[in-house]
N, C-alpha and C. Protein backbone atom coordinates (compact mmCIF):
# COMPACT_ATOMS: atom_id res chain seq x y z
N UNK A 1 -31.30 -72.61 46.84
CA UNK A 1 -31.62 -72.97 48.20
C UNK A 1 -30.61 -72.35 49.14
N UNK A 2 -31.24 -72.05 50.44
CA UNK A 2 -30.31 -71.75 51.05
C UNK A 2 -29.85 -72.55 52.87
N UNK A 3 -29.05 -72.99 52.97
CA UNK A 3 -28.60 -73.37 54.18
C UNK A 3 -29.00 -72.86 55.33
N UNK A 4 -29.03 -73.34 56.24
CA UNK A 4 -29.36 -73.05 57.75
C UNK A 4 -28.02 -72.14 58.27
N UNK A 5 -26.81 -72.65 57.23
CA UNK A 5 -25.88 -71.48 57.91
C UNK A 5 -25.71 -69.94 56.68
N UNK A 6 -27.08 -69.91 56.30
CA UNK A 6 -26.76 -69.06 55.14
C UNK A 6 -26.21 -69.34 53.30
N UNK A 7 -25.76 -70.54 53.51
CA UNK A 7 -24.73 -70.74 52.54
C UNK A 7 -25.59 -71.04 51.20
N UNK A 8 -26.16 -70.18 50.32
CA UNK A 8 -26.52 -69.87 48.73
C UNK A 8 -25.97 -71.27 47.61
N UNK A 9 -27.27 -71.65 47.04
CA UNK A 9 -26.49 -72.59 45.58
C UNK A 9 -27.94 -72.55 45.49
N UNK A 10 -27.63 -72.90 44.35
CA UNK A 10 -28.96 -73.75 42.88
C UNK A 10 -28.64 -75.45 42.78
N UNK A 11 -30.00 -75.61 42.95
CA UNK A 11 -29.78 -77.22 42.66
C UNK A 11 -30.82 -77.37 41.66
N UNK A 12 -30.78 -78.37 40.52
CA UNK A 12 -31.30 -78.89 39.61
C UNK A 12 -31.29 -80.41 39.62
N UNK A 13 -32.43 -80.95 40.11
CA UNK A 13 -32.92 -82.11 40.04
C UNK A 13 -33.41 -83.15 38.51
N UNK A 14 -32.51 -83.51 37.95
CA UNK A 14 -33.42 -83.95 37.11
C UNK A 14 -33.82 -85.56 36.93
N UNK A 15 -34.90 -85.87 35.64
CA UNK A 15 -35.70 -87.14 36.14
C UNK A 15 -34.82 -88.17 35.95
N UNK A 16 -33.67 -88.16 35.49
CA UNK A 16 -33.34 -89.35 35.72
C UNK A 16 -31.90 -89.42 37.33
N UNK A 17 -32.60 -88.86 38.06
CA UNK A 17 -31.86 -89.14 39.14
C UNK A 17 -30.74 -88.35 39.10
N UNK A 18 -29.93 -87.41 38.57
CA UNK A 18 -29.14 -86.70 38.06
C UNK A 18 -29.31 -85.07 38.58
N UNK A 19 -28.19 -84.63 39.38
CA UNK A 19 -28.23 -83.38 40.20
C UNK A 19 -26.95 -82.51 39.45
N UNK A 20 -27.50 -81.38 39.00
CA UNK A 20 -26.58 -80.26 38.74
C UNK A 20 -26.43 -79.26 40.09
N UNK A 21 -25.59 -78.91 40.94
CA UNK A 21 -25.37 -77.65 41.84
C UNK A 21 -24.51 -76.86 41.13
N UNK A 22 -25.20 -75.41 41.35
CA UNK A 22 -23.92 -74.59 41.28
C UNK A 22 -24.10 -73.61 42.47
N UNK A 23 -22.65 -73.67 42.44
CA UNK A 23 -21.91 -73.17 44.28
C UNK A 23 -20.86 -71.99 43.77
N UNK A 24 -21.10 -71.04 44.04
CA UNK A 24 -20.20 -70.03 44.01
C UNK A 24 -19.32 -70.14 42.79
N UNK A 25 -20.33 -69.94 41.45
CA UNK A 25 -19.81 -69.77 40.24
C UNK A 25 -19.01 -71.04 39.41
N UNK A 26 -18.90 -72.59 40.22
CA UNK A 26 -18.60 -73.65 39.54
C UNK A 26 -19.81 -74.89 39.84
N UNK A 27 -19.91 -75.58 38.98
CA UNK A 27 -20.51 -76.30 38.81
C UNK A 27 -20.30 -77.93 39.14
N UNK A 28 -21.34 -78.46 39.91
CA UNK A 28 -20.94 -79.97 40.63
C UNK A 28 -22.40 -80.69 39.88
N UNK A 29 -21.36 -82.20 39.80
CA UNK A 29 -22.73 -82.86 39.14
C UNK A 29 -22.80 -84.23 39.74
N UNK A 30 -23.98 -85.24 40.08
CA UNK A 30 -23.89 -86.25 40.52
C UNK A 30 -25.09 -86.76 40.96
N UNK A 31 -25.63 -86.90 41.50
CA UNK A 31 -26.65 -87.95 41.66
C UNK A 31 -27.47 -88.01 43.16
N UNK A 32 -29.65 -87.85 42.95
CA UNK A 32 -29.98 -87.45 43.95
C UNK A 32 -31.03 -88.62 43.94
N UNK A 33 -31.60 -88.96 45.54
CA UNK A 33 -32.45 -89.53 45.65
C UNK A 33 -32.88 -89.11 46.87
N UNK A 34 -34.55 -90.06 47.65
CA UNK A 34 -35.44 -89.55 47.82
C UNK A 34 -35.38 -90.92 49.41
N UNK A 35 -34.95 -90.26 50.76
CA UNK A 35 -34.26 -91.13 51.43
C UNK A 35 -35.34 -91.18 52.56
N UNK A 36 -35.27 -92.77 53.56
CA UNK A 36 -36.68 -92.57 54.20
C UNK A 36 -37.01 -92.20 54.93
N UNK A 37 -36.98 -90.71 55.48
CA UNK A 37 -37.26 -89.49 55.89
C UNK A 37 -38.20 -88.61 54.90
N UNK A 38 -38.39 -88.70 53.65
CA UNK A 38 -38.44 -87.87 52.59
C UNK A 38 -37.56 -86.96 52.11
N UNK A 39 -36.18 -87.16 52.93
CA UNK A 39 -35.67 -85.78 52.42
C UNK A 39 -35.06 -86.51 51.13
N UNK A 40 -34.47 -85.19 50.54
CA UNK A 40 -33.46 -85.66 49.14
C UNK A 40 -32.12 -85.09 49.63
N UNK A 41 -31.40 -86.64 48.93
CA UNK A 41 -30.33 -86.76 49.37
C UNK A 41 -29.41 -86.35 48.13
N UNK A 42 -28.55 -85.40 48.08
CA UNK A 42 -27.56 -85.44 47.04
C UNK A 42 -26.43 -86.00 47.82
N UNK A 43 -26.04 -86.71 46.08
CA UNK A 43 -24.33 -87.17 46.21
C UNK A 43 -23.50 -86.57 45.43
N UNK A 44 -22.74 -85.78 45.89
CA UNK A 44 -21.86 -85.32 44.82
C UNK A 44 -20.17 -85.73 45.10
N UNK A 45 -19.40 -85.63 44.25
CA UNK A 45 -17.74 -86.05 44.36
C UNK A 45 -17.46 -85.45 45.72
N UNK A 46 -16.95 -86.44 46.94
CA UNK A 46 -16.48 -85.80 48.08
C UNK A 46 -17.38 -85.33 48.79
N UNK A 47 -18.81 -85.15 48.58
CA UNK A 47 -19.95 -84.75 49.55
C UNK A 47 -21.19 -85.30 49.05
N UNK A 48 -21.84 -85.49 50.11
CA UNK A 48 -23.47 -85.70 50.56
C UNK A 48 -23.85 -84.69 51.31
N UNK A 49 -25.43 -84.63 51.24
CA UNK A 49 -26.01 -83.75 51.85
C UNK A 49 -27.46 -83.83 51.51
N UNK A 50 -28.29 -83.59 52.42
CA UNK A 50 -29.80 -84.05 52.41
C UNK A 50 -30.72 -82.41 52.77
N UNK A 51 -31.79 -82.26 51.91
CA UNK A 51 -32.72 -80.79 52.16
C UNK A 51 -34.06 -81.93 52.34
N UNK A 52 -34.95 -81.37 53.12
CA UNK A 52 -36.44 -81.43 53.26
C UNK A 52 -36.59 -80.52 51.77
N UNK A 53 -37.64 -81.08 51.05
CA UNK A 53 -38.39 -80.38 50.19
C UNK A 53 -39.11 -79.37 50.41
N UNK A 54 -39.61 -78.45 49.68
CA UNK A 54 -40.58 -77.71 49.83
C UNK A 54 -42.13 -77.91 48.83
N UNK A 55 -42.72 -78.39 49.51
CA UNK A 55 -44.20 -78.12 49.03
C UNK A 55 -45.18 -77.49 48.71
């Protein structure tokens, strides 16, 4: 995915609520849900951050 300011990562959602990112060659892990806006919200160590899906 990519940011509104450009900024590149991979996110991996998986079913049990469980988010892998990788950001510029290291890897963050932690935990996503589905907030009431629809967007998805990741939590990771020291950050949050929410994307609209794509359909």
């Amino acid at each position: 995915m990519r940011s509104a300011s450009g900024v590149n990562r991979s996110v991996v959602l998986w079913d049990n609520n469980e988010v892998e990112v990788i950001f510029r060659g290291r890897r963050y892990t932690g935990n996503w849900s589905v907030d009431d806006d629809g967007d998805v919200r990741l939590s990771l160590p020291g950050r949050t951050f929410a994307f609209k899906p794509l359909v």
